[in-house]
Protein backbone atom coordinates (compact mmCIF):
# COMPACT_ATOMS: atom_id res chain seq x y z
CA UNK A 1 -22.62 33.63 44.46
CA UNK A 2 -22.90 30.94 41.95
CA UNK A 3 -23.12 27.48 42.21
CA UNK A 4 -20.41 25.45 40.94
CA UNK A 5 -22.22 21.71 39.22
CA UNK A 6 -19.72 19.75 40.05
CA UNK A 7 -17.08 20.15 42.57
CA UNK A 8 -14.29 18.24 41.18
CA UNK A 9 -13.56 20.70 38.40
CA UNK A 10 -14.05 23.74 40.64
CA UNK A 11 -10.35 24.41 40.00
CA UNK A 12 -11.47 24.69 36.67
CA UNK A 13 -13.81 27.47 36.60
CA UNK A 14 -11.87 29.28 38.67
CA UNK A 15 -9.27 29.45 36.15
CA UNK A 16 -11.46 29.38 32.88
CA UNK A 17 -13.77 32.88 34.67
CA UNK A 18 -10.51 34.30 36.57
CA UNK A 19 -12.94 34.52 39.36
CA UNK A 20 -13.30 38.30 39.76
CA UNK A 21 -15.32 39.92 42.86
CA UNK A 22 -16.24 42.80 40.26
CA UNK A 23 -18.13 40.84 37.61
CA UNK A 24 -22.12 41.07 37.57
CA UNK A 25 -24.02 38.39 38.34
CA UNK A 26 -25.14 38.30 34.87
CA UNK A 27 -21.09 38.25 33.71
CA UNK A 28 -20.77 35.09 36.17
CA UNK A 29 -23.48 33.48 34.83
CA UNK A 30 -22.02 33.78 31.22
CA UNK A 31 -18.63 32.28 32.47
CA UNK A 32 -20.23 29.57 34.13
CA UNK A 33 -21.96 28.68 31.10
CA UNK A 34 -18.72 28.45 29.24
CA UNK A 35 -18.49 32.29 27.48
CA UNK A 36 -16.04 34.06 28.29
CA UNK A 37 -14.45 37.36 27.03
CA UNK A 38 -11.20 36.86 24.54
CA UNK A 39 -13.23 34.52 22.51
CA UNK A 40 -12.33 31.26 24.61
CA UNK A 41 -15.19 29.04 25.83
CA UNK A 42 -15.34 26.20 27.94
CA UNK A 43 -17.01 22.57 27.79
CA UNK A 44 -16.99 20.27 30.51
CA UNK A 45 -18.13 16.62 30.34
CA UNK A 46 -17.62 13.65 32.48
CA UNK A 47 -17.89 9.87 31.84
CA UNK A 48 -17.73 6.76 34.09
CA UNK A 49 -15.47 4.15 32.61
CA UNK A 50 -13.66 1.27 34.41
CA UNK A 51 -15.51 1.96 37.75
CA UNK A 52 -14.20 5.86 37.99
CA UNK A 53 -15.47 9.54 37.19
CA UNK A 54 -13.68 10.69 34.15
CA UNK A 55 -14.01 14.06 33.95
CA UNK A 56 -13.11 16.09 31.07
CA UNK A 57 -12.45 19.81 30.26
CA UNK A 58 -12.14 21.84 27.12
CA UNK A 59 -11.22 25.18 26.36
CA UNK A 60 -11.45 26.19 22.83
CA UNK A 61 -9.06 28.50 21.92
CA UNK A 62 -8.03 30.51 18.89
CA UNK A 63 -6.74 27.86 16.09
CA UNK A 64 -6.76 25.41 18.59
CA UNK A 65 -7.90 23.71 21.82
CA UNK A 66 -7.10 22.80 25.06
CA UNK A 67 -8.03 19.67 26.45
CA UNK A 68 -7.84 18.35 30.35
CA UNK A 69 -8.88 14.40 31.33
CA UNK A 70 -8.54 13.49 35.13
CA UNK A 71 -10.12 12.30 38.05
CA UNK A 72 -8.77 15.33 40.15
CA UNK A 73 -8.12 18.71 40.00
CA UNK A 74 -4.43 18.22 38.82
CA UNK A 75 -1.94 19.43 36.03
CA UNK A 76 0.79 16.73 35.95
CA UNK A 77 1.46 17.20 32.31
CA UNK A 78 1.26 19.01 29.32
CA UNK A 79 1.98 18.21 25.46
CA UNK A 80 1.12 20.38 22.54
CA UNK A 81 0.80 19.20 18.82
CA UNK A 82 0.24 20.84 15.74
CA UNK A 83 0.87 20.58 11.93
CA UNK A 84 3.97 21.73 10.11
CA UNK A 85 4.26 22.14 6.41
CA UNK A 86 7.29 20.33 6.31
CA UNK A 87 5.65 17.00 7.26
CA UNK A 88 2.57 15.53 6.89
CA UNK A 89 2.65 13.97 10.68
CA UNK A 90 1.84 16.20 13.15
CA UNK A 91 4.68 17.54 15.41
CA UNK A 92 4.33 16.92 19.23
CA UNK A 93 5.98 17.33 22.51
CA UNK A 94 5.90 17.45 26.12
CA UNK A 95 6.23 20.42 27.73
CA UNK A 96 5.86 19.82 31.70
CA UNK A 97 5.88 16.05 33.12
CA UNK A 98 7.56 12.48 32.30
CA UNK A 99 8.89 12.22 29.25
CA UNK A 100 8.58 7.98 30.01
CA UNK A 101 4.58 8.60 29.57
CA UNK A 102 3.66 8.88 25.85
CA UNK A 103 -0.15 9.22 26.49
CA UNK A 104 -0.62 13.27 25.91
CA UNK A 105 1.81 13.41 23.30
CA UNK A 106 -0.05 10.43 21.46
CA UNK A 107 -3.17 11.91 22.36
CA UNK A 108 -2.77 15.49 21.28
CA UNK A 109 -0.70 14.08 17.91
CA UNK A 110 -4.21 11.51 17.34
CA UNK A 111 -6.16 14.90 18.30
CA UNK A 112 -4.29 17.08 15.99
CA UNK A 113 -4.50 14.85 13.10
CA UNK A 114 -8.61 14.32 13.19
CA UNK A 115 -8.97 18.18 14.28
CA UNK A 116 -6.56 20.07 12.22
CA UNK A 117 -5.93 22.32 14.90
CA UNK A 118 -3.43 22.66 17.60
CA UNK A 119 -3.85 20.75 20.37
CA UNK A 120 -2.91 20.92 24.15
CA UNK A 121 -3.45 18.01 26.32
CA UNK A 122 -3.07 16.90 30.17
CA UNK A 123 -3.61 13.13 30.91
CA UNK A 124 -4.13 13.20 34.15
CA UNK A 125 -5.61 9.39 35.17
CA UNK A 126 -2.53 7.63 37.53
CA UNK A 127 -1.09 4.14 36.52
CA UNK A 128 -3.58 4.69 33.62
CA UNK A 129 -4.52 1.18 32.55
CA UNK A 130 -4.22 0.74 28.57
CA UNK A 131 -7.84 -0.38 27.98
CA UNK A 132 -8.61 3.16 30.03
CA UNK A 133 -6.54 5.18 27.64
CA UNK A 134 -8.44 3.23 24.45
CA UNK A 135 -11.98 4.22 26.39
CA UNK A 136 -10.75 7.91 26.96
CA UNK A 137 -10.34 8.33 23.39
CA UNK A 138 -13.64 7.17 22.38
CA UNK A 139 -15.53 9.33 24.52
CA UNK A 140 -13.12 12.50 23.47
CA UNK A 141 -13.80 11.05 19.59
CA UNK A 142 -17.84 10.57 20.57
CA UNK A 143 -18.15 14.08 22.00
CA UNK A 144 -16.19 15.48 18.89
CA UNK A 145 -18.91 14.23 16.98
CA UNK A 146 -21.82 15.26 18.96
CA UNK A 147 -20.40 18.51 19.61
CA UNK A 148 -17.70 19.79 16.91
CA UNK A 149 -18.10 23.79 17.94
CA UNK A 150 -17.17 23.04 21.60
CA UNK A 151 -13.41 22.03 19.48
């Protein structure tokens, strides 16, 4: 069995390696390390800002990206953006959660822009303080630059 780094985002690799009882050890290892078959990979990073774990999770998709900011393993929203070439402003939308929370349709619209890809993002930080938002941001726009292939 594998060990898991950080417990947290177990929920996570569960998900990303569809867990599988018939994989090799050597197969687990290269999910764990954020290969997986299908040509997604996964990059998890975490940051302490405002007195709380940050954790953040990225799956790198096809075209595009997926990207998941909590403190627990929770999906209380979604929002997609992308480009259309009948605007210069990125289109975005909510798909699951409240529609009175802007922060993952900003975010993935913000995302979409600097990336040029589409964009999926859950915001998952509770009563998320504004100054918290403008920190989340910076650490998503610091690891772009210190790791643009992981996007």
């Amino acid at each position: 069995m594998i060990s898991k780094p950080n417990p947290e985002i177990n929920f996570f690799y569960s998900v990303s390696c569809m867990h599988n009882a018939n994989m090799s050890n050597a197969e687990h290892s290269e999910c764990a390390s954020g290969l997986t078959e299908g040509g997604i990979s996964v990059h998890n990073f975490s940051e302490k800002l405002m007195e709380q774990v940050v954790h953040f999770h990225v799956m790198k998709l096809d075209g595009g990206f997926f990207l998941w900011i909590g403190t627990a393993p929770v999906l209380s929203n979604l929002a997609v953006s992308m480009f259309s070439r009948f605007d210069t402003t990125p289109l975005s939308t909510l798909v699951i959660g409240d529609p009175s929370d802007p922060s993952p349709t900003t975010l993935a619209q913000r995302l979409t822009k600097r990336t040029k890809k589409q964009v999926f993002v859950s915001f998952n930080l509770p009563g998320c303080h504004s100054q918290l938002s403008l920190l989340v941001e910076e650490r998503i726009k610091k690891e772009l630059e210190l790791h643009p292939e992981k996007f």
